[in-house]
Protein backbone atom coordinates (compact mmCIF):
# COMPACT_ATOMS: atom_id res chain seq x y z
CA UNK A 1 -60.67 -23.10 -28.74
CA UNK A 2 -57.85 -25.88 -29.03
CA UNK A 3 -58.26 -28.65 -31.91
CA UNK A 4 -56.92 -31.72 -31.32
CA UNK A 5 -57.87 -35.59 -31.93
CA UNK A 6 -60.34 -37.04 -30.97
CA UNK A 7 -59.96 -39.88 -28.20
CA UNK A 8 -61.36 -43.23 -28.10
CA UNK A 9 -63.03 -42.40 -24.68
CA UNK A 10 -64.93 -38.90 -26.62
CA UNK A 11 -66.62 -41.26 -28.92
CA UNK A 12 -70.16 -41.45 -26.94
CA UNK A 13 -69.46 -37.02 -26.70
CA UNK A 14 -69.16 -36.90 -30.32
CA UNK A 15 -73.18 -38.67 -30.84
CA UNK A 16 -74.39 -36.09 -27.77
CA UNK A 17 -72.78 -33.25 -30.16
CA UNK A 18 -74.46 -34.88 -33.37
CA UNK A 19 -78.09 -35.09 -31.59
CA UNK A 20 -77.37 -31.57 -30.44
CA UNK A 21 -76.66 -29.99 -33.51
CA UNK A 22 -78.97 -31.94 -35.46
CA UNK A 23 -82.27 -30.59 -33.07
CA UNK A 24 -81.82 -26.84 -35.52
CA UNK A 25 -82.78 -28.61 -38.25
CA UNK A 26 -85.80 -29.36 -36.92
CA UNK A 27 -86.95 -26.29 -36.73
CA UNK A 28 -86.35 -25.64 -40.46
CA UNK A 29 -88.90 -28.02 -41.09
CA UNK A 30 -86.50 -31.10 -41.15
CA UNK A 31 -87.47 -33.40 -38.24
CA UNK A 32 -86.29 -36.54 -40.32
CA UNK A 33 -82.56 -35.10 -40.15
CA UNK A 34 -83.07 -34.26 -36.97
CA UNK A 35 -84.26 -37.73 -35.93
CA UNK A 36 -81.61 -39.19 -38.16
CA UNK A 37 -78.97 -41.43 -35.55
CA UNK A 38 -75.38 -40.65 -35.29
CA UNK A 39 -72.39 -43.02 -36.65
CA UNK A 40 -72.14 -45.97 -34.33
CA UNK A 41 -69.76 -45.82 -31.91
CA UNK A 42 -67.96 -48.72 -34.82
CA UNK A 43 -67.93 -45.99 -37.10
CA UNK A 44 -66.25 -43.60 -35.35
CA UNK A 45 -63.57 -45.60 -33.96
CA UNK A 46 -62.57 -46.29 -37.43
CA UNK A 47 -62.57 -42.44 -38.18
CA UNK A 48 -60.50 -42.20 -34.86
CA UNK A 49 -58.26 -45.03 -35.98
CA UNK A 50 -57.52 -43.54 -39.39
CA UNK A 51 -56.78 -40.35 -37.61
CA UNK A 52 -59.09 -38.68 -39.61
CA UNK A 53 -61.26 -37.03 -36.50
CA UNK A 54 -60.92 -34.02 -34.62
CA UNK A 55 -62.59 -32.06 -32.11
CA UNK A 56 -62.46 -28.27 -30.67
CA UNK A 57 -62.45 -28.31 -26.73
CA UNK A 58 -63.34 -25.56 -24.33
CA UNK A 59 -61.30 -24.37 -21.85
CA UNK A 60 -61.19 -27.51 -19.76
CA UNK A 61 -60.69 -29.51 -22.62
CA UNK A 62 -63.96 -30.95 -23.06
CA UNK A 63 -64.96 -31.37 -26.87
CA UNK A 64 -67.93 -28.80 -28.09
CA UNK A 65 -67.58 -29.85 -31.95
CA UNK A 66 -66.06 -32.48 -33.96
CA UNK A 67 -65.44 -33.49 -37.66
CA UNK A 68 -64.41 -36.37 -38.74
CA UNK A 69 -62.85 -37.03 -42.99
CA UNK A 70 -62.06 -39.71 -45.25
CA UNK A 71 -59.80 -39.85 -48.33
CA UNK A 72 -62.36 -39.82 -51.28
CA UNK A 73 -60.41 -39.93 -54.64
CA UNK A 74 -57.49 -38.35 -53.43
CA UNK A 75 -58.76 -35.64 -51.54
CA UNK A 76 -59.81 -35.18 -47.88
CA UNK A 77 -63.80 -35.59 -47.93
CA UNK A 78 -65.67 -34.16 -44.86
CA UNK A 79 -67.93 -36.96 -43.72
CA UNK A 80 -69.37 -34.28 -41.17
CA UNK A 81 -68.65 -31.49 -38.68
CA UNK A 82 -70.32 -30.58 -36.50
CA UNK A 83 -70.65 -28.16 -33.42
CA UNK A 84 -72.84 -27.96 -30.35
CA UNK A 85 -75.91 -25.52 -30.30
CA UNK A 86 -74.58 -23.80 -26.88
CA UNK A 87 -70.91 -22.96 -28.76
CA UNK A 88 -72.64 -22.57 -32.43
CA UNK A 89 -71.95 -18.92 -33.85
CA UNK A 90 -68.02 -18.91 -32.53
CA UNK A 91 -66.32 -19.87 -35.45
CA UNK A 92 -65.62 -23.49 -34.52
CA UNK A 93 -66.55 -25.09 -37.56
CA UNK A 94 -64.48 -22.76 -39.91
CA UNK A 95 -61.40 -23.76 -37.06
CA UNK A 96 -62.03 -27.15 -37.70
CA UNK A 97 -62.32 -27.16 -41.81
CA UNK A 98 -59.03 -24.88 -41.66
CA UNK A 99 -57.39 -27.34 -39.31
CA UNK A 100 -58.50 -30.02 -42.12
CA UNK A 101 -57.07 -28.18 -44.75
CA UNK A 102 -53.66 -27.60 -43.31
CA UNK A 103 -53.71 -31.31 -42.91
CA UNK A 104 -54.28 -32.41 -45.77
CA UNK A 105 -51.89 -29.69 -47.40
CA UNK A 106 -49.49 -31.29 -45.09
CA UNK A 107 -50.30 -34.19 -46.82
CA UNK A 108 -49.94 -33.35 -50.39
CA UNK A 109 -54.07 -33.32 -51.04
CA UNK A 110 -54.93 -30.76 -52.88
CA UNK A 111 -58.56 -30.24 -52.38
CA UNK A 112 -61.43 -30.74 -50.00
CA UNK A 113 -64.67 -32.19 -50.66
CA UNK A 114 -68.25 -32.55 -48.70
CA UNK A 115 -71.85 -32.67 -49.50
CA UNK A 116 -74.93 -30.99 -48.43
CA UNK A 117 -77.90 -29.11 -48.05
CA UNK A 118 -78.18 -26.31 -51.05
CA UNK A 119 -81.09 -24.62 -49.27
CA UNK A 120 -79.58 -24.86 -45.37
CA UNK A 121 -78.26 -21.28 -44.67
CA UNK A 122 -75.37 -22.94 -41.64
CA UNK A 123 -74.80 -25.41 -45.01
CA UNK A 124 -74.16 -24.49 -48.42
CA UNK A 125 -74.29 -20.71 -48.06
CA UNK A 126 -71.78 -21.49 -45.40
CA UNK A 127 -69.35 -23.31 -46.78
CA UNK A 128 -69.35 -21.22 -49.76
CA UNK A 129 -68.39 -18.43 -47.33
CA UNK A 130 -65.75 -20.63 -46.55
CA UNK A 131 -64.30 -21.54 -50.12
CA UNK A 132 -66.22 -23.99 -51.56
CA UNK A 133 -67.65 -24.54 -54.56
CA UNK A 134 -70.89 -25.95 -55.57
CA UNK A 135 -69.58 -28.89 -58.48
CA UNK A 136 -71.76 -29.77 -61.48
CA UNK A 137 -72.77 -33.18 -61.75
CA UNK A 138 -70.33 -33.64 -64.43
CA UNK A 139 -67.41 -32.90 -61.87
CA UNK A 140 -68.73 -35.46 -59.29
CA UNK A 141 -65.58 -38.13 -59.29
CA UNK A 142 -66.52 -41.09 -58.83
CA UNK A 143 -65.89 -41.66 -54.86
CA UNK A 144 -68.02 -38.56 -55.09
CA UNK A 145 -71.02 -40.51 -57.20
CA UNK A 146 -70.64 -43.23 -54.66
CA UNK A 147 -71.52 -40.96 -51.56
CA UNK A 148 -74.64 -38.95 -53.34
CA UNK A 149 -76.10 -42.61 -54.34
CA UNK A 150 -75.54 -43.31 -50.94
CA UNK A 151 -77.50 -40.47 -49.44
CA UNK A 152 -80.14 -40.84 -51.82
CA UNK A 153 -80.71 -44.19 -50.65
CA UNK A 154 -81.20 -42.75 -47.16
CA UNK A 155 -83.69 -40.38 -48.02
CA UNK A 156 -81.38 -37.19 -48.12
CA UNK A 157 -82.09 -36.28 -51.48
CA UNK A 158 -85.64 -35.14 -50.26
CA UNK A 159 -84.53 -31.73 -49.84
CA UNK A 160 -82.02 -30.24 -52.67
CA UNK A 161 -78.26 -31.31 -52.03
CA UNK A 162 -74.55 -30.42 -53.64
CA UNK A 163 -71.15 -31.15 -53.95
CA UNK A 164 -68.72 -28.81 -52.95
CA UNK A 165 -65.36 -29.03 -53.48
CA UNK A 166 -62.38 -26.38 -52.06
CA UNK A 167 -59.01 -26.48 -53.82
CA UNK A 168 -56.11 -25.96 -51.24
């Protein structure tokens, strides 16, 4: 696997990777998440702009998973990663939070953040694997609030969700 930026002409890739990924969670008994749309093609281009977007390519450089960050109260947030069912189980995503993390230590930031599912084995359980930390409400900063009240007000909060937070 190579990790490199993403490119503006990827951006339509990155959505066929988000539907793709997104189908396992309808077997979990999550169709709504599954059915949920991708960033507009808007949205990532600003990720892209910021240079805050990645992706891991096979061998003939063709992009299998992606994540894309923002800087949420000074620390690198993941806004999402995620890999394609037919490369899934490789190791990609942990490449592409470690690739995060040496950029933003290269960058002074001394922690990343995300959110999501508590009760999603490939989510919480995962990243926990990974070094992360659940954080109690009480730790949420506020950029941190901001996003939860923002998720709620899409319907995420339906199923249990968390903070997580992994110093660097």
């Amino acid at each position: 696997m190579h990790i490199r930026a993403v490119r503006l002409d990827e951006l339509t890739v990155l959505q066929d990777i988000e539907w793709a990924a997104g189908q396992c969670f309808r077997d979990i008994g999550m169709p709504e998440i599954a059915d949920d749309e991708p960033l507009t093609l808007g949205e990532l281009a600003r990720y892209h702009h910021a240079g805050m977007a990645w992706v891991a390519t096979d061998d003939a450089d063709t992009p299998v998973a992606y994540l894309i960050a923002d800087l949420v109260d000074g620390n690198l947030h993941v806004e999402q990663v995620s890999v394609h069912p037919d490369s899934a189980h490789r190791g990609i995503g942990r490449l592409l939070l470690d690739h995060l993390a040496a950029h933003a230590t290269s960058q002074g930031v001394p922690a990343l953040t995300l959110t999501t599912f508590t009760e999603v084995s490939w989510n919480a359980p995962y990243y926990a694997r990974l070094g992360f930390r659940i954080l109690d409400d009480s730790n949420h900063t506020p950029g941190l609030r901001e996003i939860r009240r923002r998720e709620a007000a899409h319907g995420l909060d339906r199923w249990p969700r968390a903070c997580m937070r992994r110093e660097l």
